[in-house]
C-alpha atoms as a PDB file:
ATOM      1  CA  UNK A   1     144.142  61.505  90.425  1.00  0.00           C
ATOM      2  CA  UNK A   2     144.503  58.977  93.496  1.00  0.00           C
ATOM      3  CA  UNK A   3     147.272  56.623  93.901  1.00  0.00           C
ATOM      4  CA  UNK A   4     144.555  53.651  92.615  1.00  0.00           C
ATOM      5  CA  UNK A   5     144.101  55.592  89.648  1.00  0.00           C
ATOM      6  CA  UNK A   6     147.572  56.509  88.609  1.00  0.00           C
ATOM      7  CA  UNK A   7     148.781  52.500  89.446  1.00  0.00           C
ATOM      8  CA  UNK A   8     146.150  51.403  86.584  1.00  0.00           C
ATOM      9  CA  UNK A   9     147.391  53.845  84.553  1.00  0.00           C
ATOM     10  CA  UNK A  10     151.242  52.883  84.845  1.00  0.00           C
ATOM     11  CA  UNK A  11     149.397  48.996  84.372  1.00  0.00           C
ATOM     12  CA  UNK A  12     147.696  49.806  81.015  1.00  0.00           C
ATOM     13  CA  UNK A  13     150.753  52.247  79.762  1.00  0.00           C
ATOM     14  CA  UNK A  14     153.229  49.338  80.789  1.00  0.00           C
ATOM     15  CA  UNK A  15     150.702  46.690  78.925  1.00  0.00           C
ATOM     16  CA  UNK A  16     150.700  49.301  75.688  1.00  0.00           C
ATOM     17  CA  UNK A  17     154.503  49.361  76.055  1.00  0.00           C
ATOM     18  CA  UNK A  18     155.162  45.603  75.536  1.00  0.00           C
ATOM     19  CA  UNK A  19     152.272  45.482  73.372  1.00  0.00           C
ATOM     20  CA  UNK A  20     150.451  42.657  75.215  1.00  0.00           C
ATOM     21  CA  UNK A  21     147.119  41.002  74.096  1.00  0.00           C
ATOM     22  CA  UNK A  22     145.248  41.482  77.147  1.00  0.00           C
ATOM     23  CA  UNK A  23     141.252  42.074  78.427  1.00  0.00           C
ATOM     24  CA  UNK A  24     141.141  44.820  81.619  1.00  0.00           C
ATOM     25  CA  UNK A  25     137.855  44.625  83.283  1.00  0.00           C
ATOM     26  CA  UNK A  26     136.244  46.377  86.450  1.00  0.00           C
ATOM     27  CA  UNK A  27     135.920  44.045  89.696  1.00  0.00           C
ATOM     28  CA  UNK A  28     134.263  44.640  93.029  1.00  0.00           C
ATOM     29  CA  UNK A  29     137.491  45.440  95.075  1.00  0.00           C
ATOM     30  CA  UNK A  30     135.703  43.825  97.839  1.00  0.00           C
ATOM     31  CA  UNK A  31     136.278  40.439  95.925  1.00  0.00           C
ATOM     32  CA  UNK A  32     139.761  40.999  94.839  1.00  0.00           C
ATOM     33  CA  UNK A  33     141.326  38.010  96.637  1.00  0.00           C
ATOM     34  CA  UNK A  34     141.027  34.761  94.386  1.00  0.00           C
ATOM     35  CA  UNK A  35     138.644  32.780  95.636  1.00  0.00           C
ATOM     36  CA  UNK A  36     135.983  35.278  95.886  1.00  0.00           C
ATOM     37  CA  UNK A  37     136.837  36.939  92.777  1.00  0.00           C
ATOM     38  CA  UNK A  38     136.500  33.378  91.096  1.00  0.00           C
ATOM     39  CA  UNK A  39     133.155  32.763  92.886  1.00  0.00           C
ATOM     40  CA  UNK A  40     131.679  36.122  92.441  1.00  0.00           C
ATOM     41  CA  UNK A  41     132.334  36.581  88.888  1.00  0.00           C
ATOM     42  CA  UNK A  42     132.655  32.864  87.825  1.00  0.00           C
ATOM     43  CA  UNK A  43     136.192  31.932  86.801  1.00  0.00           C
ATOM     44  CA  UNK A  44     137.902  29.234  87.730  1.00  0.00           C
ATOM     45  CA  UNK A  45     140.362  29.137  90.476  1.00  0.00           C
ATOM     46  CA  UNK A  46     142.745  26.761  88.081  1.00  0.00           C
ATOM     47  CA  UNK A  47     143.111  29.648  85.658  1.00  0.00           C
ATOM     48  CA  UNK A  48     143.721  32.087  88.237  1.00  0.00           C
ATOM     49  CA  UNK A  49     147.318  33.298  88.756  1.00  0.00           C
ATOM     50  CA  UNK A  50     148.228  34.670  92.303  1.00  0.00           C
ATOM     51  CA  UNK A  51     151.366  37.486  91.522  1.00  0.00           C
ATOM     52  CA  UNK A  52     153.131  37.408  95.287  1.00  0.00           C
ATOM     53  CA  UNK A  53     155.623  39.299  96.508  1.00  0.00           C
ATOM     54  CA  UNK A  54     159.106  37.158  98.089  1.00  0.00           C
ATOM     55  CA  UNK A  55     161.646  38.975 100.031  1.00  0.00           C
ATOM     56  CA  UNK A  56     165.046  37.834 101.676  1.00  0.00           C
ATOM     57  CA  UNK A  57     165.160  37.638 105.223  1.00  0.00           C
ATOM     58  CA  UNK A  58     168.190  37.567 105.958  1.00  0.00           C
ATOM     59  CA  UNK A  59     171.133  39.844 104.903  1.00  0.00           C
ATOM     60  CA  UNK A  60     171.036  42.067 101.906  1.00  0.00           C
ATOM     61  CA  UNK A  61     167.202  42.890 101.201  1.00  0.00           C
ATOM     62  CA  UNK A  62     166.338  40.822  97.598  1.00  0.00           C
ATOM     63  CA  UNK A  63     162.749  40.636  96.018  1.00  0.00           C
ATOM     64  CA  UNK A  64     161.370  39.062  93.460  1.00  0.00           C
ATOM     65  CA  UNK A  65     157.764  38.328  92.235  1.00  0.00           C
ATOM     66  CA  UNK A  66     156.391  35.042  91.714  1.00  0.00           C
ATOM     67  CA  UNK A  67     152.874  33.842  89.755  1.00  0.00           C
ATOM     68  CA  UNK A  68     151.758  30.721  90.338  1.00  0.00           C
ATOM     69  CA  UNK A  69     148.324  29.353  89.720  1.00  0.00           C
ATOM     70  CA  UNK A  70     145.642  29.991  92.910  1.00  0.00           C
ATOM     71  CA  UNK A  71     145.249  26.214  93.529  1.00  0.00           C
ATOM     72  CA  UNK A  72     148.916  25.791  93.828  1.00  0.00           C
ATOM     73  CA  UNK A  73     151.087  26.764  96.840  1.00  0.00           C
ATOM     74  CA  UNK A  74     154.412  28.653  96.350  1.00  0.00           C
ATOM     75  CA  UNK A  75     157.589  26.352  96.867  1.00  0.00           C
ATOM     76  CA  UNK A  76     159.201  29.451  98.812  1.00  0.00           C
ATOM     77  CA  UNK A  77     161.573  27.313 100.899  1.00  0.00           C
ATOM     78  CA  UNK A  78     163.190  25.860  97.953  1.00  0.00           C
ATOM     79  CA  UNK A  79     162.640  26.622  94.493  1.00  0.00           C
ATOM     80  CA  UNK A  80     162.021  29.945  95.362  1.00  0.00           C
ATOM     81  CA  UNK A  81     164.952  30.812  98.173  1.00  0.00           C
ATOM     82  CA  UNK A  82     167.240  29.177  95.471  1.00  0.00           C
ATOM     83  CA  UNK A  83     166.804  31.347  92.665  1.00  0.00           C
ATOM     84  CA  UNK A  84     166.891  34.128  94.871  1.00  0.00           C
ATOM     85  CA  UNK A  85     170.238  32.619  96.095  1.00  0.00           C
ATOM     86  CA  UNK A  86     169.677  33.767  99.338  1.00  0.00           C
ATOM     87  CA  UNK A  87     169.157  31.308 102.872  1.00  0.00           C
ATOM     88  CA  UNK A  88     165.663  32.314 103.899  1.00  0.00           C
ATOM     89  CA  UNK A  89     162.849  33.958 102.277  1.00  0.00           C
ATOM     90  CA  UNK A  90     159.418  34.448 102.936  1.00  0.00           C
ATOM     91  CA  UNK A  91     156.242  36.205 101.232  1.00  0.00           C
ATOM     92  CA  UNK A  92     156.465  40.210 101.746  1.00  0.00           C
ATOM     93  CA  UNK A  93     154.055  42.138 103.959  1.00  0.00           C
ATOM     94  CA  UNK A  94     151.632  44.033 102.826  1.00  0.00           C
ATOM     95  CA  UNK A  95     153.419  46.925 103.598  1.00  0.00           C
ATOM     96  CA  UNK A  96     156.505  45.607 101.870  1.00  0.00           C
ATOM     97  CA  UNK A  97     154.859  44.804  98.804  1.00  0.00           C
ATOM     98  CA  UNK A  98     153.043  47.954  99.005  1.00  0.00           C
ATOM     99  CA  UNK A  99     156.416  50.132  99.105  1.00  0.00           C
ATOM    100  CA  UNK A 100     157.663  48.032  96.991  1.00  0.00           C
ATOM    101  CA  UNK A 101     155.086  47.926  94.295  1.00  0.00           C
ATOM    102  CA  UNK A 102     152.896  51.014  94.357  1.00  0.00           C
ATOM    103  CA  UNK A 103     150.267  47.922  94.655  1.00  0.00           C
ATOM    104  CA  UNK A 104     147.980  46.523  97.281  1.00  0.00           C
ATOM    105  CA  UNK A 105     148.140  42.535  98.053  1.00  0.00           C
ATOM    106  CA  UNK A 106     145.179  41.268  95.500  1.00  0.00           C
ATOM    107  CA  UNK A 107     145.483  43.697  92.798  1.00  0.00           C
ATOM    108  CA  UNK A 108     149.412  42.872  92.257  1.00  0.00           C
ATOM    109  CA  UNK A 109     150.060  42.400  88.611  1.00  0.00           C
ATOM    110  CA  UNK A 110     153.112  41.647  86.875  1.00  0.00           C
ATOM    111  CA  UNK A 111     152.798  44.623  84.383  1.00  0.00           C
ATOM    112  CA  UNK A 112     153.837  48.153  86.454  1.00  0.00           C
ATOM    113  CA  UNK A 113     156.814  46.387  88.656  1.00  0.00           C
ATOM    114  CA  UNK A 114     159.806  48.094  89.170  1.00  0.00           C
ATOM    115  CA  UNK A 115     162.039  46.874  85.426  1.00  0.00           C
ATOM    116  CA  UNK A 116     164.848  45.261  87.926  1.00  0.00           C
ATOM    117  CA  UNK A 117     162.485  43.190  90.223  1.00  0.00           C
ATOM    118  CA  UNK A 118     163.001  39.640  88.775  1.00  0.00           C
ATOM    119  CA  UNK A 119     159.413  37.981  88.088  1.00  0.00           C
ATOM    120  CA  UNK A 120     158.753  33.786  87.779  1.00  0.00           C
ATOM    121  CA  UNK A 121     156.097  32.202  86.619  1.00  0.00           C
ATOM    122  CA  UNK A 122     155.378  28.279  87.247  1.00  0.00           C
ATOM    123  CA  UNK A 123     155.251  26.897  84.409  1.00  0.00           C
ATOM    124  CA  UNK A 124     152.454  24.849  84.318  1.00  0.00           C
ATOM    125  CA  UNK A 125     150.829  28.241  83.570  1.00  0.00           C
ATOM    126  CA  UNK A 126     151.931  28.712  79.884  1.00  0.00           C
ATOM    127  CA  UNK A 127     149.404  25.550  79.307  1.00  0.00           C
ATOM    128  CA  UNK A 128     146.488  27.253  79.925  1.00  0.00           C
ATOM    129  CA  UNK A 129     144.480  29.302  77.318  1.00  0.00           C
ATOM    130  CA  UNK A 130     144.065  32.218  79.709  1.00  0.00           C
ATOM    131  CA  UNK A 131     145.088  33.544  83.052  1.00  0.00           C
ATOM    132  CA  UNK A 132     143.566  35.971  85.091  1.00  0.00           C
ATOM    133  CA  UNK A 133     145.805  38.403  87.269  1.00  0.00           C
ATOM    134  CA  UNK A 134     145.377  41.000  89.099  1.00  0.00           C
ATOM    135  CA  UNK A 135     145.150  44.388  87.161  1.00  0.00           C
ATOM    136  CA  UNK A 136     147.478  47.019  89.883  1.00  0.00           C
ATOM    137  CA  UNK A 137     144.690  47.505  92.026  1.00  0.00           C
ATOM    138  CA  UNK A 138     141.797  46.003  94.287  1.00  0.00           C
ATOM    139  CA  UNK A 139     139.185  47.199  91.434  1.00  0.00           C
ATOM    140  CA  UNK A 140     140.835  45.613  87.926  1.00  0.00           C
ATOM    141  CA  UNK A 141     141.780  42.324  86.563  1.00  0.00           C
ATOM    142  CA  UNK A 142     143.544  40.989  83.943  1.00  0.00           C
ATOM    143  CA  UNK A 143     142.428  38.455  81.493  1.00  0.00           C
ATOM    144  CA  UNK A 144     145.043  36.843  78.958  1.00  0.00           C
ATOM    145  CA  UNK A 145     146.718  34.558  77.093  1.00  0.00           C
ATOM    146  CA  UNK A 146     150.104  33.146  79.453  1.00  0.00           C
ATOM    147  CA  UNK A 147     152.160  33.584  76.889  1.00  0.00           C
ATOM    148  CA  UNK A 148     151.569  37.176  76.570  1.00  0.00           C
ATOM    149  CA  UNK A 149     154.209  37.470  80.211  1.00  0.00           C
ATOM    150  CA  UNK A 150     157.014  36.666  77.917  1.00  0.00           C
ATOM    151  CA  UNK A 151     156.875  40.455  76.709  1.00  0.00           C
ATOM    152  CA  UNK A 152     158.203  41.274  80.231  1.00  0.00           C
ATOM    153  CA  UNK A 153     162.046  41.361  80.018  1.00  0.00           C
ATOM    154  CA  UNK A 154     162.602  40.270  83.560  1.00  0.00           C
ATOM    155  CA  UNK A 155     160.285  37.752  83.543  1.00  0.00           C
ATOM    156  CA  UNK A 156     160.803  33.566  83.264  1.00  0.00           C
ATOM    157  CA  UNK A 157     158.704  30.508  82.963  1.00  0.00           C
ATOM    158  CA  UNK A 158     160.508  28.254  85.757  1.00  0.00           C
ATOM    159  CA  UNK A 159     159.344  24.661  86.028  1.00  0.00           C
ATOM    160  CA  UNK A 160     158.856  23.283  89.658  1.00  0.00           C
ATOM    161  CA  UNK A 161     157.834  26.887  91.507  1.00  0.00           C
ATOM    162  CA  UNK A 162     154.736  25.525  93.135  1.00  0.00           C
ATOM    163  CA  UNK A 163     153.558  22.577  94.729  1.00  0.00           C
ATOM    164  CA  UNK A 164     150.017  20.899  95.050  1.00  0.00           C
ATOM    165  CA  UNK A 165     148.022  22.177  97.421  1.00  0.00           C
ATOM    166  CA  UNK A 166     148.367  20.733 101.271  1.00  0.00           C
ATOM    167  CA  UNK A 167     146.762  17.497 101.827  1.00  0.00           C
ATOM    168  CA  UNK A 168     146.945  16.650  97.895  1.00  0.00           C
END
Protein backbone atom coordinates (compact mmCIF):
# COMPACT_ATOMS: atom_id res chain seq x y z
CA UNK A 1 0.00 0.00 0.00
CA UNK A 2 1.70 3.56 -0.60
CA UNK A 3 1.24 6.46 1.58
CA UNK A 4 -1.37 7.92 -1.40
CA UNK A 5 -3.24 4.90 -1.01
CA UNK A 6 -3.56 4.49 2.69
CA UNK A 7 -4.45 8.65 2.99
CA UNK A 8 -7.67 7.85 0.68
CA UNK A 9 -8.37 5.16 2.66
CA UNK A 10 -8.27 7.03 6.17
CA UNK A 11 -10.49 9.84 3.73
CA UNK A 12 -13.27 7.37 2.77
CA UNK A 13 -13.15 5.42 6.38
CA UNK A 14 -13.32 8.99 8.08
CA UNK A 15 -16.30 9.98 5.43
CA UNK A 16 -18.09 6.36 6.43
CA UNK A 17 -17.49 7.35 10.07
CA UNK A 18 -19.53 10.62 10.09
CA UNK A 19 -21.72 9.17 7.61
CA UNK A 20 -21.39 11.98 5.03
CA UNK A 21 -23.32 12.21 1.67
CA UNK A 22 -20.49 12.58 -0.54
CA UNK A 23 -19.34 11.64 -4.51
CA UNK A 24 -15.29 10.48 -4.61
CA UNK A 25 -14.09 10.55 -8.10
CA UNK A 26 -10.59 9.91 -9.84
CA UNK A 27 -8.69 13.20 -11.09
CA UNK A 28 -5.54 13.64 -13.12
CA UNK A 29 -3.14 14.52 -10.16
CA UNK A 30 -1.46 16.64 -12.63
CA UNK A 31 -4.61 19.00 -12.40
CA UNK A 32 -5.12 18.88 -8.75
CA UNK A 33 -4.68 22.62 -8.07
CA UNK A 34 -8.12 24.51 -8.60
CA UNK A 35 -8.00 26.20 -11.48
CA UNK A 36 -6.88 23.47 -13.64
CA UNK A 37 -8.91 20.95 -12.01
CA UNK A 38 -11.97 23.34 -12.73
CA UNK A 39 -10.84 23.82 -16.37
CA UNK A 40 -9.89 20.32 -17.11
CA UNK A 41 -12.86 18.63 -15.83
CA UNK A 42 -15.39 21.56 -16.04
CA UNK A 43 -16.48 22.80 -12.62
CA UNK A 44 -16.69 25.97 -11.61
CA UNK A 45 -14.10 27.74 -9.67
CA UNK A 46 -17.13 29.43 -7.42
CA UNK A 47 -18.05 25.98 -6.15
CA UNK A 48 -14.64 25.01 -5.51
CA UNK A 49 -13.42 25.00 -1.88
CA UNK A 50 -9.57 25.44 -1.31
CA UNK A 51 -8.86 23.37 2.38
CA UNK A 52 -5.39 25.37 3.48
CA UNK A 53 -3.32 24.78 6.06
CA UNK A 54 -2.59 28.13 8.79
CA UNK A 55 0.10 27.91 11.28
CA UNK A 56 1.32 30.38 14.11
CA UNK A 57 4.43 32.02 13.62
CA UNK A 58 5.26 33.09 16.43
CA UNK A 59 5.48 31.34 19.88
CA UNK A 60 3.73 28.14 20.67
CA UNK A 61 3.20 26.23 17.21
CA UNK A 62 -0.99 26.39 16.56
CA UNK A 63 -2.72 25.08 13.30
CA UNK A 64 -5.79 25.11 12.07
CA UNK A 65 -7.45 24.41 8.63
CA UNK A 66 -9.42 26.79 6.77
CA UNK A 67 -11.92 26.23 3.45
CA UNK A 68 -12.81 28.96 1.70
CA UNK A 69 -14.18 29.11 -1.79
CA UNK A 70 -11.20 29.21 -4.78
CA UNK A 71 -12.29 32.71 -5.96
CA UNK A 72 -11.97 34.06 -2.53
CA UNK A 73 -8.70 34.93 -0.72
CA UNK A 74 -8.11 33.84 2.94
CA UNK A 75 -8.43 36.83 5.51
CA UNK A 76 -5.24 35.26 7.34
CA UNK A 77 -4.13 38.55 8.91
CA UNK A 78 -7.30 39.02 10.68
CA UNK A 79 -10.13 36.82 10.83
CA UNK A 80 -7.96 34.09 10.71
CA UNK A 81 -4.86 35.15 13.27
CA UNK A 82 -7.85 36.04 15.61
CA UNK A 83 -9.47 32.88 16.04
CA UNK A 84 -6.29 31.34 16.29
CA UNK A 85 -5.62 33.95 19.06
CA UNK A 86 -2.24 34.12 18.22
CA UNK A 87 -0.14 37.60 16.70
CA UNK A 88 0.99 36.31 13.33
CA UNK A 89 0.05 33.53 11.17
CA UNK A 90 0.63 32.56 7.82
CA UNK A 91 -0.35 29.57 5.34
CA UNK A 92 1.84 26.30 6.22
CA UNK A 93 4.51 24.92 3.89
CA UNK A 94 4.15 22.22 2.07
CA UNK A 95 6.20 20.39 4.21
CA UNK A 96 4.28 21.58 7.24
CA UNK A 97 1.06 20.67 5.97
CA UNK A 98 2.48 17.54 4.77
CA UNK A 99 3.73 16.45 8.43
CA UNK A 100 1.00 17.74 9.58
CA UNK A 101 -1.64 16.14 7.49
CA UNK A 102 -0.40 12.92 5.92
CA UNK A 103 -1.63 15.15 2.75
CA UNK A 104 -0.01 16.92 -0.14
CA UNK A 105 -1.02 20.79 -0.84
CA UNK A 106 -4.06 20.18 -3.55
CA UNK A 107 -5.43 17.01 -2.37
CA UNK A 108 -6.01 18.45 1.37
CA UNK A 109 -9.46 17.54 2.49
CA UNK A 110 -11.15 18.22 5.58
CA UNK A 111 -12.13 14.51 6.22
CA UNK A 112 -8.69 12.47 7.56
CA UNK A 113 -7.27 15.62 9.77
CA UNK A 114 -5.88 15.02 12.90
CA UNK A 115 -9.63 15.11 15.44
CA UNK A 116 -7.89 18.21 17.47
CA UNK A 117 -6.86 20.41 14.43
CA UNK A 118 -9.66 23.08 14.50
CA UNK A 119 -11.22 23.43 10.82
CA UNK A 120 -13.35 26.86 9.45
CA UNK A 121 -15.24 27.16 6.77
CA UNK A 122 -16.41 30.72 5.24
CA UNK A 123 -19.57 30.76 5.31
CA UNK A 124 -20.71 31.88 2.23
CA UNK A 125 -20.03 28.19 1.40
CA UNK A 126 -23.08 26.55 3.14
CA UNK A 127 -25.12 28.51 0.20
CA UNK A 128 -24.02 26.57 -2.41
CA UNK A 129 -25.62 23.24 -3.57
CA UNK A 130 -22.24 21.53 -3.81
CA UNK A 131 -18.59 21.95 -3.10
CA UNK A 132 -15.81 20.27 -4.45
CA UNK A 133 -12.66 19.53 -2.17
CA UNK A 134 -9.92 17.88 -2.39
CA UNK A 135 -10.23 14.04 -1.68
CA UNK A 136 -6.50 13.37 0.64
CA UNK A 137 -4.54 13.15 -2.32
CA UNK A 138 -3.33 14.71 -5.76
CA UNK A 139 -5.56 11.89 -7.62
CA UNK A 140 -9.29 12.26 -5.76
CA UNK A 141 -11.87 14.83 -5.24
CA UNK A 142 -14.69 15.37 -3.36
CA UNK A 143 -18.06 16.35 -4.52
CA UNK A 144 -20.87 17.37 -1.88
CA UNK A 145 -23.42 19.02 -0.39
CA UNK A 146 -21.68 22.02 2.26
CA UNK A 147 -23.67 21.08 4.74
CA UNK A 148 -22.45 17.64 4.88
CA UNK A 149 -18.87 19.47 6.92
CA UNK A 150 -21.10 19.91 9.86
CA UNK A 151 -20.57 16.04 10.62
CA UNK A 152 -16.96 17.06 11.50
CA UNK A 153 -16.87 17.80 15.28
CA UNK A 154 -14.11 20.32 15.05
CA UNK A 155 -15.36 22.00 12.34
CA UNK A 156 -17.38 25.71 12.11
CA UNK A 157 -19.10 27.79 9.56
CA UNK A 158 -17.43 31.34 10.45
CA UNK A 159 -18.81 34.35 8.61
CA UNK A 160 -16.16 36.92 7.31
CA UNK A 161 -13.01 34.25 6.69
CA UNK A 162 -12.33 35.38 3.18
CA UNK A 163 -12.24 38.36 1.24
CA UNK A 164 -12.90 39.14 -2.56
CA UNK A 165 -10.34 38.50 -4.63
CA UNK A 166 -7.47 41.41 -5.17
CA UNK A 167 -8.47 44.12 -7.42
CA UNK A 168 -12.36 43.32 -6.77
Amino acid sequence: MTVSDSIEQRVRERLESVGAEYEMFEIDPDFADTAQFCEKYGFPLEKSGNTIVVASKRGQKKYCACIVAATDRLDVNKRVKGLMEVSRASFASADETMELTGMMIGGVTPFGLPDDLPIYVDAKLRDLDYVILGGGSRSFKLKMPPPELEKLSNLEFIEGLSLPPRGV
